[in-house]
N, C-alpha and C. Protein backbone atom coordinates (compact mmCIF):
# COMPACT_ATOMS: atom_id res chain seq x y z
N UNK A 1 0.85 -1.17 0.00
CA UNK A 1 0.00 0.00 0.00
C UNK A 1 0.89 1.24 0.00
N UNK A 2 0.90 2.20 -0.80
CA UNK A 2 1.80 3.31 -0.72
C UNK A 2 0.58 4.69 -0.52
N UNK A 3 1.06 5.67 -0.25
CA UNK A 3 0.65 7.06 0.17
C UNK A 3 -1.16 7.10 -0.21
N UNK A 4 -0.98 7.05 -1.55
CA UNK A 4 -2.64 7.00 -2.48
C UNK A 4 -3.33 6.42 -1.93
N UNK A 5 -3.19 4.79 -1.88
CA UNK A 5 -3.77 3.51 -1.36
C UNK A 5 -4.61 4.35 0.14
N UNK A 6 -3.12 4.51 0.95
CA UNK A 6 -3.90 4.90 2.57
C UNK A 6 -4.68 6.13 2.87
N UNK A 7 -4.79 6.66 1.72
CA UNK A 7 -5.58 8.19 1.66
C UNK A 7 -6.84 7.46 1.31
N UNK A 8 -6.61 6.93 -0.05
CA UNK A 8 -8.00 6.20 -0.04
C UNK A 8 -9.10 5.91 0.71
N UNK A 9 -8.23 4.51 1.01
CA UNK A 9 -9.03 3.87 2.04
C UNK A 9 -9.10 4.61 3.41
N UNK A 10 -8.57 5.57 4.23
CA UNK A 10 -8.68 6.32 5.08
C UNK A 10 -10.30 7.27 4.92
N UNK A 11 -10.11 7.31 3.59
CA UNK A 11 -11.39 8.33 3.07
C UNK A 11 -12.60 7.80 2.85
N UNK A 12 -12.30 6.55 2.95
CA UNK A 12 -13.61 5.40 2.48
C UNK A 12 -13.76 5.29 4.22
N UNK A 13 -13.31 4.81 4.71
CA UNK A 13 -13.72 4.54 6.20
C UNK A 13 -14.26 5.75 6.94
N UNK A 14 -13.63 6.80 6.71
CA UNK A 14 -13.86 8.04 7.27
C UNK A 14 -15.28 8.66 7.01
N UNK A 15 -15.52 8.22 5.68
CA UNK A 15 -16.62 8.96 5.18
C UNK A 15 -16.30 10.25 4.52
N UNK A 16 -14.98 10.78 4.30
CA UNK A 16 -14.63 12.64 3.83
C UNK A 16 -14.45 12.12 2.43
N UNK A 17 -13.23 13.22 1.92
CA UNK A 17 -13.11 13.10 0.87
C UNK A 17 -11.55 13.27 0.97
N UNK A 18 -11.10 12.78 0.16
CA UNK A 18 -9.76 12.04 -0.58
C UNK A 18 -8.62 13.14 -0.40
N UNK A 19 -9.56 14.94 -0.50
CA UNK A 19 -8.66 15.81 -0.44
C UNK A 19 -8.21 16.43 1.03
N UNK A 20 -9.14 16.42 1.72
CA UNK A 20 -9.53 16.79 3.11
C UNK A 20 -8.58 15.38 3.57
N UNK A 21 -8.36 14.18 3.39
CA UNK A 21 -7.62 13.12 4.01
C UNK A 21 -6.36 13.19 3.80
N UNK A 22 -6.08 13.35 2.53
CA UNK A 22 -4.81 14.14 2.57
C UNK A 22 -4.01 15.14 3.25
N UNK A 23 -4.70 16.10 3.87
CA UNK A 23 -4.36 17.03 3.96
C UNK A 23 -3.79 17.13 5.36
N UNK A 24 -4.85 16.13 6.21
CA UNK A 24 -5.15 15.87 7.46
C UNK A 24 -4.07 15.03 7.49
N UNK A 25 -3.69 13.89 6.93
CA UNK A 25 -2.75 13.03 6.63
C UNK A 25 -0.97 13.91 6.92
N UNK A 26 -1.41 14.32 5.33
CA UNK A 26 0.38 15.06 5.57
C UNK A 26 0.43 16.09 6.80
N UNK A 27 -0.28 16.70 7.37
CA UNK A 27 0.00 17.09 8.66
C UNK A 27 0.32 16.55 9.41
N UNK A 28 0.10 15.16 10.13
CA UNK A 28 -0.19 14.69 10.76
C UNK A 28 1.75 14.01 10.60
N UNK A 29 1.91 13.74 9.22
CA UNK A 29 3.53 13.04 8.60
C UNK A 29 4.06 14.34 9.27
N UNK A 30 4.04 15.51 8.61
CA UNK A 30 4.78 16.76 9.43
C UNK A 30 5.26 17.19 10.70
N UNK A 31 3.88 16.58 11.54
CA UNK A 31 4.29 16.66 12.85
C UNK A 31 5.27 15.74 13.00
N UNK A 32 4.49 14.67 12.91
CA UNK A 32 5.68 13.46 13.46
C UNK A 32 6.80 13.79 13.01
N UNK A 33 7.65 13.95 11.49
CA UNK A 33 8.36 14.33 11.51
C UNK A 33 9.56 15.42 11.91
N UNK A 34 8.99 16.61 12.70
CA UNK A 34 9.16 17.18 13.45
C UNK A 34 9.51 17.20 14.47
N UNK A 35 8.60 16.20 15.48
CA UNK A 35 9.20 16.12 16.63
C UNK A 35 10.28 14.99 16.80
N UNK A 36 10.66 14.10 15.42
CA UNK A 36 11.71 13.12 15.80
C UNK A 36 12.77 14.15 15.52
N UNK A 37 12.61 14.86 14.41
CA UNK A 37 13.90 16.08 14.35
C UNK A 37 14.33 16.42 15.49
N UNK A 38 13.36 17.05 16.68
CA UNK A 38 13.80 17.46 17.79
C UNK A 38 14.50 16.42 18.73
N UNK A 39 14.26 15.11 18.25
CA UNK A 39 14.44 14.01 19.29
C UNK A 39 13.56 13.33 20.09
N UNK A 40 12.24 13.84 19.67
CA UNK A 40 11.01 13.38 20.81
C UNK A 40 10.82 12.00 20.43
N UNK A 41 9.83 11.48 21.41
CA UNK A 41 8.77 10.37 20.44
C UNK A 41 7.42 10.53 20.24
N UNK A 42 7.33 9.86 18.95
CA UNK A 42 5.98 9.35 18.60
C UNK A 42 4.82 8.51 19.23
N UNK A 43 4.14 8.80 19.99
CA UNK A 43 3.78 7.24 20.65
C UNK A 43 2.20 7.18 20.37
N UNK A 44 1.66 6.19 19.34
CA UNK A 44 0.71 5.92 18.94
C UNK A 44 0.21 4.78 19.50
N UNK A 45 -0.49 5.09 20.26
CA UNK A 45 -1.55 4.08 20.97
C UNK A 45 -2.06 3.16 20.39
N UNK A 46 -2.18 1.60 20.92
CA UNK A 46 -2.45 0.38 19.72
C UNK A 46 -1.65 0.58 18.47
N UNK A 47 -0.84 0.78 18.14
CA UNK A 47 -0.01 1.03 16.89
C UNK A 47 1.57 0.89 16.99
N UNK A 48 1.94 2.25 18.05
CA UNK A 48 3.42 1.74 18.15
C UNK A 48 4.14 2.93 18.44
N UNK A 49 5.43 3.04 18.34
CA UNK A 49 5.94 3.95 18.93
C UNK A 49 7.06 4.58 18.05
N UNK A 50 7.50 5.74 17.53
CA UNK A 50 8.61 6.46 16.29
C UNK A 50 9.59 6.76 17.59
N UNK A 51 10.89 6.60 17.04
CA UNK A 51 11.56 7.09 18.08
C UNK A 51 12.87 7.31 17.11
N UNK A 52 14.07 8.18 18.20
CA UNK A 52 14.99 8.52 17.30
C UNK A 52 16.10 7.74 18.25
N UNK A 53 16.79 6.62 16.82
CA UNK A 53 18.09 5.90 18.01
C UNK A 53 19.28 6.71 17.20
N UNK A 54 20.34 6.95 18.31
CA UNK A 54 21.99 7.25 17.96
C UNK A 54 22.66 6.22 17.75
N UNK A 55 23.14 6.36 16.33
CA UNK A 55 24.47 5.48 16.25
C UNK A 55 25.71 5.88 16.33
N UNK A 56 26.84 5.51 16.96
CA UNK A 56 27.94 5.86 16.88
C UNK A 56 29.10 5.67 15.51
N UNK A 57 29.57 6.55 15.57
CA UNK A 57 30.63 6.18 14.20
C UNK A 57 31.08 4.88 14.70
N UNK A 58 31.41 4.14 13.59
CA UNK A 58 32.26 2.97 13.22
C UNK A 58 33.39 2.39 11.95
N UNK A 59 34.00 1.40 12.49
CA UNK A 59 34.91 1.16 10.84
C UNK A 59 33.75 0.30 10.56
N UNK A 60 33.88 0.12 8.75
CA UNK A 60 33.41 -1.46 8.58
C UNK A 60 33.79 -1.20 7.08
N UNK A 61 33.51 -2.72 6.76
CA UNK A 61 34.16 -3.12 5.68
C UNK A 61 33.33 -2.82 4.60
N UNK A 62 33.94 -2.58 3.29
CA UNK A 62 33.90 -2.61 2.16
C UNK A 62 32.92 -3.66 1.13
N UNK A 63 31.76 -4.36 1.35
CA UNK A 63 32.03 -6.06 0.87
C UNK A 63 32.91 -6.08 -0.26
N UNK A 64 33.30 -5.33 -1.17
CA UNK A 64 33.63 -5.43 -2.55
C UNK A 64 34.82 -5.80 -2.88
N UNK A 65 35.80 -4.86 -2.16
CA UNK A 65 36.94 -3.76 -2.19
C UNK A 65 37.30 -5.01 -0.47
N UNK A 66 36.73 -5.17 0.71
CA UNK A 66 36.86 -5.79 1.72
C UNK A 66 38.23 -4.63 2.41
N UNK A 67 38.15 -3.54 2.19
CA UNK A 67 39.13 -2.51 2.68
C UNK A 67 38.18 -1.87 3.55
N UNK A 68 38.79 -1.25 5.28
CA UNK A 68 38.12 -0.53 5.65
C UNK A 68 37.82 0.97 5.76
N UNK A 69 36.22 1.06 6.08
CA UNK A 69 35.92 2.66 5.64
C UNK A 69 35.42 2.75 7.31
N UNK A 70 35.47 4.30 7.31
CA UNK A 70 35.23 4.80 8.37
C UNK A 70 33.59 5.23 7.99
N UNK A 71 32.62 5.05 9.51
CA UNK A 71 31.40 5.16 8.92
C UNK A 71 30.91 6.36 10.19
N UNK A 72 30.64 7.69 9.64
CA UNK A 72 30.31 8.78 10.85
C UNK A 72 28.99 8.49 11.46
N UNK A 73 29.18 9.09 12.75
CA UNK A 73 28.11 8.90 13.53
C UNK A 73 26.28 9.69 12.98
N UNK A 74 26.03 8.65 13.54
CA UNK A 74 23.89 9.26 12.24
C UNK A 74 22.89 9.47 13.59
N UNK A 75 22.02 9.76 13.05
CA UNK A 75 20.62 9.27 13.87
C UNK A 75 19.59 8.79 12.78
N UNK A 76 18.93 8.20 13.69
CA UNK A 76 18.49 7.36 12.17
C UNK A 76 16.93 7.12 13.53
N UNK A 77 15.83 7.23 12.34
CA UNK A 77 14.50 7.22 12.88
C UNK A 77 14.39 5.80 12.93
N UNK A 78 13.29 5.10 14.18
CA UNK A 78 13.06 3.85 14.41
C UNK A 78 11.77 3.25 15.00
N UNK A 79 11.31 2.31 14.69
CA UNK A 79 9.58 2.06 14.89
C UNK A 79 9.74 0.73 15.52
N UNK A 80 9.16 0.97 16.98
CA UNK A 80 8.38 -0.42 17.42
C UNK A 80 6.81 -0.87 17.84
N UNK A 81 6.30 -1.58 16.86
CA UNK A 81 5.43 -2.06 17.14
C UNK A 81 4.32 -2.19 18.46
N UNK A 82 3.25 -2.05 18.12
CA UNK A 82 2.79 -2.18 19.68
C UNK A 82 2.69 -3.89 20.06
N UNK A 83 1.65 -4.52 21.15
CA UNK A 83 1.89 -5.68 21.36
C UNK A 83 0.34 -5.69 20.45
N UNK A 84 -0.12 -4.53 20.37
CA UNK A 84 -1.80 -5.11 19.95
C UNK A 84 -1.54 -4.84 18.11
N UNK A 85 -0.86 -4.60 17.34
CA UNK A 85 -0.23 -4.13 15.94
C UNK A 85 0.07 -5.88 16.15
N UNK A 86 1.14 -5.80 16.62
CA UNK A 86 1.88 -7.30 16.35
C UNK A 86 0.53 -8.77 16.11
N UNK A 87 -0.34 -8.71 17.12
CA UNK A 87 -1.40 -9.74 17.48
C UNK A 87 -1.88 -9.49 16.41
N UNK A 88 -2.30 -8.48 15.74
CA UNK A 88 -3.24 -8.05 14.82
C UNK A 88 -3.04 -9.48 13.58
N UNK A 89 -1.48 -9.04 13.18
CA UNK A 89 -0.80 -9.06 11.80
C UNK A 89 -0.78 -10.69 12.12
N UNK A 90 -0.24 -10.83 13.13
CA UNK A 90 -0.32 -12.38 13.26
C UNK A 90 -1.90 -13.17 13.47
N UNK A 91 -2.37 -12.35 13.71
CA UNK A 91 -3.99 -13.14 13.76
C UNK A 91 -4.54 -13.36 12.03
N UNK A 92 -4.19 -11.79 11.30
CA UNK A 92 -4.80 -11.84 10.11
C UNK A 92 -4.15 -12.93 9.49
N UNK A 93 -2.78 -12.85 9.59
CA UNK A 93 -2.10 -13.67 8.68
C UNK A 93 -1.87 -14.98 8.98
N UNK A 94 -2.76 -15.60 10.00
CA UNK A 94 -3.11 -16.83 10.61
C UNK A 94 -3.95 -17.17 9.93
N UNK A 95 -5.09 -16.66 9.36
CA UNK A 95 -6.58 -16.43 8.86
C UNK A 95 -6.47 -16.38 7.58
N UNK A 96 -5.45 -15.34 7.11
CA UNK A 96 -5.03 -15.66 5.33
C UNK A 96 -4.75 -16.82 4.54
């Protein structure tokens, strides 16, 4: 399902319209995105949680070349599941 798909069907369940879901939608991406910028979290109830992990620089290898590169330190955005998301996916896909 990509961006379209979940506007869609967001708009079909909702009852609005496709443009108004959108709109509501990418706000909603904005924020979140926002506050992981700052470092916060996301925490979506029954769903799961956005969070921002630190990685530290490291060496590592090359596969190609197998020479080492130096790799600088990132932050890098990260999602865990809730326990009721997880049950979900495994119930449906028990049922599929």
């Amino acid at each position: 399902m990509n961006k379209t798909d979940l506007i869609a069907a967001a708009a079909q369940s909702a009852g609005v319209s496709k443009k108004d879901t959108e709109k509501v939608l990418n706000a909603a991406l904005e924020a979140m995105a926002a506050a992981l910028a700052q470092g916060d979290r996301v925490q979506l109830s029954g769903f799961g949680v956005f969070s921002v992990k630190d990685r530290e620089a490291r060496t590592a290898r090359n596969p190609k070349t197998q020479e080492p590169m130096e790799l600088s330190a990132t932050r890098l955005p990260v999602f865990k599941a809730s326990r009721v998301l997880k049950e979900r996916v495994a119930k449906e896909h028990a049922a599929g």
